[in-house]
N, C-alpha and C. Protein backbone atom coordinates (compact mmCIF):
# COMPACT_ATOMS: atom_id res chain seq x y z
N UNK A 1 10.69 -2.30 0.06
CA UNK A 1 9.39 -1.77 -0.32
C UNK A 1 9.51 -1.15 -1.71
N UNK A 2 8.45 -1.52 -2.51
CA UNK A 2 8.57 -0.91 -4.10
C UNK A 2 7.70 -0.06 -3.95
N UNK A 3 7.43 1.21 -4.71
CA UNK A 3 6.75 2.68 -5.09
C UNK A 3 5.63 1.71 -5.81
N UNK A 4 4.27 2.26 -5.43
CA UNK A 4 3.53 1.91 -6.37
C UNK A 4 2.85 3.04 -6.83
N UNK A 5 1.82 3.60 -6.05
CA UNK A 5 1.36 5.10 -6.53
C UNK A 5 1.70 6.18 -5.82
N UNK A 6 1.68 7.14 -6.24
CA UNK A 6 1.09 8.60 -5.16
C UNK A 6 -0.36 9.07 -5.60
N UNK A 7 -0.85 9.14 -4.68
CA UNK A 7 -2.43 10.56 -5.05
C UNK A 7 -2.37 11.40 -5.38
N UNK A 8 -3.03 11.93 -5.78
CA UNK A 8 -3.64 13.88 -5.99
C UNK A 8 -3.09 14.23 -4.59
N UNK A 9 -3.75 13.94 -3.45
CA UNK A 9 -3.18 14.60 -1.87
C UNK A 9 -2.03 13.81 -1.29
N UNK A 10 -0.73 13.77 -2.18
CA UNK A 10 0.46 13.35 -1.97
C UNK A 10 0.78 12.18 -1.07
N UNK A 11 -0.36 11.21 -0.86
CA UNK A 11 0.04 10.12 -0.17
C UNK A 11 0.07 9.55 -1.12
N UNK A 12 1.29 8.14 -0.32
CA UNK A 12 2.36 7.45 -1.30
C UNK A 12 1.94 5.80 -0.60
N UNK A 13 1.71 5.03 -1.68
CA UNK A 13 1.47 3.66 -1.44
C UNK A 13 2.50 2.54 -2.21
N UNK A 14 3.12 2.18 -0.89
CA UNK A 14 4.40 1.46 -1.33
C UNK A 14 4.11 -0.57 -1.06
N UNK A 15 4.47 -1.03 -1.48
CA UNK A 15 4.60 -2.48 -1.05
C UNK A 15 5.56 -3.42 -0.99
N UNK A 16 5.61 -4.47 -0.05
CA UNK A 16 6.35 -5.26 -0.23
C UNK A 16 6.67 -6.48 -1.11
N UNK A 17 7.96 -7.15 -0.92
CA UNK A 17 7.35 -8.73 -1.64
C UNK A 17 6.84 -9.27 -1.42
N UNK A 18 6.15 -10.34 -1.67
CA UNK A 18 5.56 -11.43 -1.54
C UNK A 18 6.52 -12.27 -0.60
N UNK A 19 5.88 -12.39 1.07
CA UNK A 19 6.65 -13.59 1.75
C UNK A 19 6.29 -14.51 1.78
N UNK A 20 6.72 -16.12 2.79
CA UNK A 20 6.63 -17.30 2.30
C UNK A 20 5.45 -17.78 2.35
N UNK A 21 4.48 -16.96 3.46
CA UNK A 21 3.38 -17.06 3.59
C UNK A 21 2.27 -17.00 2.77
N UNK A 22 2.79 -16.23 1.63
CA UNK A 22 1.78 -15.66 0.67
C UNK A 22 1.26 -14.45 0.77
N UNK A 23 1.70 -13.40 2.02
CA UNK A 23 0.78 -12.30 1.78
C UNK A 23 2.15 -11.24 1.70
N UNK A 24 1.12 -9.91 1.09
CA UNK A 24 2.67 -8.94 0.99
C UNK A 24 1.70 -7.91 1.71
N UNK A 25 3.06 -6.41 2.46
CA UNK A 25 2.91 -5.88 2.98
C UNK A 25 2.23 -4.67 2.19
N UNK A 26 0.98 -3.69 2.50
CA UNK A 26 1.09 -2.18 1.25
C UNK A 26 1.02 -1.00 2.76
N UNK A 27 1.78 -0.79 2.45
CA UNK A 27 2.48 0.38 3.31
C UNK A 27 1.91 1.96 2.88
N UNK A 28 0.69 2.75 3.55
CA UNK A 28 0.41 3.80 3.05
C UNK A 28 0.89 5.29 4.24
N UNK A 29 1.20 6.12 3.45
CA UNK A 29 1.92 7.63 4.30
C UNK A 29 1.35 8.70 3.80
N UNK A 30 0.88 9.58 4.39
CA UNK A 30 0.55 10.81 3.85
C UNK A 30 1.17 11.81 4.68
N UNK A 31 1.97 12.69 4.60
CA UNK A 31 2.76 13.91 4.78
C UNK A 31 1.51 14.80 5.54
N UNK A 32 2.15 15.09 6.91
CA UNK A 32 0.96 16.08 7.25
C UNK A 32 1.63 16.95 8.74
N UNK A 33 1.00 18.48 8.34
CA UNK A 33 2.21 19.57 8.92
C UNK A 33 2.13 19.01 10.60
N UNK A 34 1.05 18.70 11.19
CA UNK A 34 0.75 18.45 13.04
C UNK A 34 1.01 17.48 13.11
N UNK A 35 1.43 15.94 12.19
CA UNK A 35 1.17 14.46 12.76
C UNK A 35 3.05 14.13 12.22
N UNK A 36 3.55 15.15 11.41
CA UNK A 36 4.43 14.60 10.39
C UNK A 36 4.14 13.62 9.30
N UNK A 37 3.55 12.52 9.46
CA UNK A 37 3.56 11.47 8.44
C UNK A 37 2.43 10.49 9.24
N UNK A 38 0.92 10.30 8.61
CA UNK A 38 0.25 9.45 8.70
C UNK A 38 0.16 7.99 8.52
N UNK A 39 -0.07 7.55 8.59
CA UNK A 39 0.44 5.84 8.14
C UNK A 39 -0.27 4.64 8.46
N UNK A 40 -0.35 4.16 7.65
CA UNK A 40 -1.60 2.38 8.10
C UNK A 40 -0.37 1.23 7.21
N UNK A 41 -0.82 -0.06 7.63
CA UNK A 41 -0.54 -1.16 6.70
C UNK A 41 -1.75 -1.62 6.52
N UNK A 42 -1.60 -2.45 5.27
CA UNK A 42 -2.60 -3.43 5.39
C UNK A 42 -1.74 -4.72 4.38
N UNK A 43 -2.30 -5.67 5.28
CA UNK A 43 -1.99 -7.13 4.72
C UNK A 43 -2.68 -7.66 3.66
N UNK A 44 -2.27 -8.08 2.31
CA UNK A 44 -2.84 -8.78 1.17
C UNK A 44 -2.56 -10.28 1.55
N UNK A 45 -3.43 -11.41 1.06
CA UNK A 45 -4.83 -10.94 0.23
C UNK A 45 -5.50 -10.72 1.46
N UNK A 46 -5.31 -10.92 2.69
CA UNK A 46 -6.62 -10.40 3.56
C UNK A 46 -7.53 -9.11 4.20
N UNK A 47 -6.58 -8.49 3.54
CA UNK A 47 -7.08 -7.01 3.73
C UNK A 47 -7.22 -6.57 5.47
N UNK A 48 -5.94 -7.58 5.97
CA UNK A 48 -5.71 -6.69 7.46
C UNK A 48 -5.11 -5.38 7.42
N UNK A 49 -6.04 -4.97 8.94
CA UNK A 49 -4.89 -3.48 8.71
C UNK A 49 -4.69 -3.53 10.21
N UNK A 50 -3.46 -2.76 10.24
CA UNK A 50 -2.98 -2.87 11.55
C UNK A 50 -2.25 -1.06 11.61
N UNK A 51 -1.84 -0.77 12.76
CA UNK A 51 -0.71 0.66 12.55
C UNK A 51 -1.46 1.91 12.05
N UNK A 52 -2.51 1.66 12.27
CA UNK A 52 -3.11 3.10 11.60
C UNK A 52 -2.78 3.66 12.65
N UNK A 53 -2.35 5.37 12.13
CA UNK A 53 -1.76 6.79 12.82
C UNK A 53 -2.60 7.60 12.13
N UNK A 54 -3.59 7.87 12.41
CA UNK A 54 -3.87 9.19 12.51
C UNK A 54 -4.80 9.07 10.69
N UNK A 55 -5.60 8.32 10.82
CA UNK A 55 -6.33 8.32 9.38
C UNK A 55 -7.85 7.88 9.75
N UNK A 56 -8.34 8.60 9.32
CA UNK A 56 -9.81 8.27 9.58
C UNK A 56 -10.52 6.92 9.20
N UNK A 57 -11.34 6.76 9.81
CA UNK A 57 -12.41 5.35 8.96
C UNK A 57 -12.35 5.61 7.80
N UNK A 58 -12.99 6.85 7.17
CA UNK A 58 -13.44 7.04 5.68
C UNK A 58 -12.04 6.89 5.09
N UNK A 59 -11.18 7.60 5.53
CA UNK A 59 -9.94 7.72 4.92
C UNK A 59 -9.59 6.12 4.60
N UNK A 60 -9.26 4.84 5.42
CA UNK A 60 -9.04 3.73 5.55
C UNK A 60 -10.04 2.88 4.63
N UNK A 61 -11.13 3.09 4.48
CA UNK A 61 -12.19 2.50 3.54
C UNK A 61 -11.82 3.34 2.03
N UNK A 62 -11.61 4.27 1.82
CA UNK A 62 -11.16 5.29 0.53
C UNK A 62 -9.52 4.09 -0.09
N UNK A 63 -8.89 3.94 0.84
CA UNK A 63 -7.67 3.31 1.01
C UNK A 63 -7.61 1.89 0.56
N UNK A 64 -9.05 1.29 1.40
CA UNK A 64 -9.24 -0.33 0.67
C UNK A 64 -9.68 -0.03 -0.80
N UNK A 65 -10.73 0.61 -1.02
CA UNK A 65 -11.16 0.60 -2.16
C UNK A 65 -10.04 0.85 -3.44
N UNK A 66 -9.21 1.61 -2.80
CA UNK A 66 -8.05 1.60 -4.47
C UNK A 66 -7.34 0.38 -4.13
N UNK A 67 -6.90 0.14 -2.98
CA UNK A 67 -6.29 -1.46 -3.04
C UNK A 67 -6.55 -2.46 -3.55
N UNK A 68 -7.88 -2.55 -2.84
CA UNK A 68 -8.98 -3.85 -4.04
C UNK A 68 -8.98 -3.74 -5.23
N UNK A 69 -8.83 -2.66 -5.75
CA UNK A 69 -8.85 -2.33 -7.45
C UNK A 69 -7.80 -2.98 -8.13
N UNK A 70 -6.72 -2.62 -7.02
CA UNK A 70 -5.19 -2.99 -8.16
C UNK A 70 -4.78 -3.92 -7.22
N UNK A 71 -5.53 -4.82 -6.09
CA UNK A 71 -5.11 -6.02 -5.49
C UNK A 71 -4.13 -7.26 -6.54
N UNK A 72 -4.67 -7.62 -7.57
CA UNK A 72 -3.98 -8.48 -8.28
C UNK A 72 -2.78 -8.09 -8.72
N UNK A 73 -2.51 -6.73 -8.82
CA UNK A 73 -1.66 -6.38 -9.86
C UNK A 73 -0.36 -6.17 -8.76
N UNK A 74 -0.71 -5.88 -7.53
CA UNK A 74 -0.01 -5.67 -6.08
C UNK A 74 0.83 -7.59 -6.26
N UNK A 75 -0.19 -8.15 -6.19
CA UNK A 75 0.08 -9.72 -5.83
C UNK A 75 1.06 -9.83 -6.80
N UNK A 76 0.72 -9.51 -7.63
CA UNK A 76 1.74 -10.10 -9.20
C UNK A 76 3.05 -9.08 -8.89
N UNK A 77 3.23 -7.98 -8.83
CA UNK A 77 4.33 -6.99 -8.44
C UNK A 77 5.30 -7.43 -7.10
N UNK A 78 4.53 -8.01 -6.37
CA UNK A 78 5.68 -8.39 -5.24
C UNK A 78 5.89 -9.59 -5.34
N UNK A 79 5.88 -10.03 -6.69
CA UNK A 79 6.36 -11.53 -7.21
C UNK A 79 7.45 -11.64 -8.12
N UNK A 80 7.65 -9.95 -8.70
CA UNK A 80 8.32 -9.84 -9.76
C UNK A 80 9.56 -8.72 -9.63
N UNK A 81 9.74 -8.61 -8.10
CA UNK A 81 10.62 -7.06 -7.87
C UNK A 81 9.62 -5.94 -7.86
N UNK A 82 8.41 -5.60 -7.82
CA UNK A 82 8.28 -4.55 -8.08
C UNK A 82 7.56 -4.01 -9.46
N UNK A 83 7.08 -3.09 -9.63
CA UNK A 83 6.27 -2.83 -10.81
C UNK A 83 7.51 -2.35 -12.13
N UNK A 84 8.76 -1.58 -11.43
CA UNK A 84 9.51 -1.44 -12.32
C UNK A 84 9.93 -3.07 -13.37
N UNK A 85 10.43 -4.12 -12.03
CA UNK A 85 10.74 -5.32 -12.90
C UNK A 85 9.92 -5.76 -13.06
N UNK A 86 8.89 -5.29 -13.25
CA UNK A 86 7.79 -6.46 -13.97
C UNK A 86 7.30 -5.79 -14.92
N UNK A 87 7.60 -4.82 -14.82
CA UNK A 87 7.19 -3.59 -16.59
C UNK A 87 8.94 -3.66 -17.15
N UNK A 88 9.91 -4.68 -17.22
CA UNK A 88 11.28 -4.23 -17.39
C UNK A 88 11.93 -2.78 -17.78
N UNK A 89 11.03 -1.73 -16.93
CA UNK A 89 11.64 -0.69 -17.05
C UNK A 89 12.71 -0.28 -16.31
């Protein structure tokens, strides 16, 4: 799983590579004192989600909407290692 962002409210959105299938995994967690660690997936490009713990609708729709934003750039990153190897930083 490669780091892609964190939020303002310290959840962290990580992803996978690209498998043979074509879709990659984005793995989201938010730190929280009663649940320990919140958590959803969702599948690119179809925008499944599966594994949600403890995150609201709004929260999960808040969640697509930055995904969809940087969907391409997700696709292209788990094609390339990661945003580090694909920025060769």
């Amino acid at each position: 799983m490669y780091p892609l962002m964190t939020l303002d409210d310290e959840t962290e959105i990580v992803h996978s590579d690209m498998n043979d299938g074509g879709t990659v995994k984005v793995y989201i967690e938010k730190p929280d004192e009663k649940y320990g660690f919140r958590h959803a997936t969702c599948w690119l490009p179809g925008y499944i989600w599966e594994d949600i713990y403890h995150f609201s609708e709004s929260d999960i729709k808040r969640y697509e909407e930055i995904i969809k934003s940087i969907a391409h750039l997700i696709l292209e990153f788990s094609q390339e290692g990661g945003f580090e190897n694909a920025s060769n930083l």
